[in-house]
Protein backbone atom coordinates (compact mmCIF):
# COMPACT_ATOMS: atom_id res chain seq x y z
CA UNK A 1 5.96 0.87 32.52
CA UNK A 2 8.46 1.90 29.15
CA UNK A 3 7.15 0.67 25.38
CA UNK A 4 10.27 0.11 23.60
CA UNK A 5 10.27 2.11 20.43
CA UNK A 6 12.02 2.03 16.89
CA UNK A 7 15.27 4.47 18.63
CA UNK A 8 16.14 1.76 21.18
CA UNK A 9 15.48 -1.22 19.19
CA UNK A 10 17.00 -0.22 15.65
CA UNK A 11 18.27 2.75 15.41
CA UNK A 12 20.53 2.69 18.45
CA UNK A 13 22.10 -0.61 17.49
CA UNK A 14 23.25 0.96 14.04
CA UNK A 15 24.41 4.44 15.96
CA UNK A 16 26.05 3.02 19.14
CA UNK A 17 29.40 -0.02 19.34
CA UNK A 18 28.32 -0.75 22.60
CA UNK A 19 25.33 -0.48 24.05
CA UNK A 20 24.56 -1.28 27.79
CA UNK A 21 21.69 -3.71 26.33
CA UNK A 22 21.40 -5.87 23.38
CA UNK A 23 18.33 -5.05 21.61
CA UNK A 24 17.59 -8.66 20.41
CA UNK A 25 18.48 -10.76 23.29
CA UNK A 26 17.16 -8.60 26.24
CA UNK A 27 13.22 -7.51 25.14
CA UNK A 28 10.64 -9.67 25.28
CA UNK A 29 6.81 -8.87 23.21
CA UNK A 30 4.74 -8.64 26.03
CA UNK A 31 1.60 -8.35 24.16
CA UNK A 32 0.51 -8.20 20.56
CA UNK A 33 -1.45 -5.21 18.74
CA UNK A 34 -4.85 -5.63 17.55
CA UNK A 35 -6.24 -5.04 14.21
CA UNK A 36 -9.82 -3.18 14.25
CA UNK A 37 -11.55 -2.71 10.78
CA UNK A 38 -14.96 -1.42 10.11
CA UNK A 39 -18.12 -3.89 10.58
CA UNK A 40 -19.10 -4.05 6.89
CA UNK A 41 -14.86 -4.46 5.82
CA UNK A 42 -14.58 -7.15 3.41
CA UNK A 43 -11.86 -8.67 5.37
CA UNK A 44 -12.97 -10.46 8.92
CA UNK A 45 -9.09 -11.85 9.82
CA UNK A 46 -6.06 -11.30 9.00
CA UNK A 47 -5.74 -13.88 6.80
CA UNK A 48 -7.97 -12.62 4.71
CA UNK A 49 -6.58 -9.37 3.31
């Protein structure tokens, strides 16, 4: 298993004419990061900061 990164998904459009992938059309999010704050944080959601 690969994590795309910042180089293959920005960078290397702006550097490279051709690439052998386009960086939009051919990645897919897979997952989504969590947020973790401290028990006694004012803020409970996202939506909240």
């Amino acid at each position: 298993m690969q994590g795309g990164t910042i180089s293959c998904h920005a960078i290397n459009g702006s550097l490279y004419a051709k690439l052998p992938y386009d960086p939009i059309k051919n990645f897919q999010p897979i997952t989504m990061i969590g947020l973790v704050v401290r028990a006694d944080s004012l803020y409970k959601t996202v939506q909240e900061r």
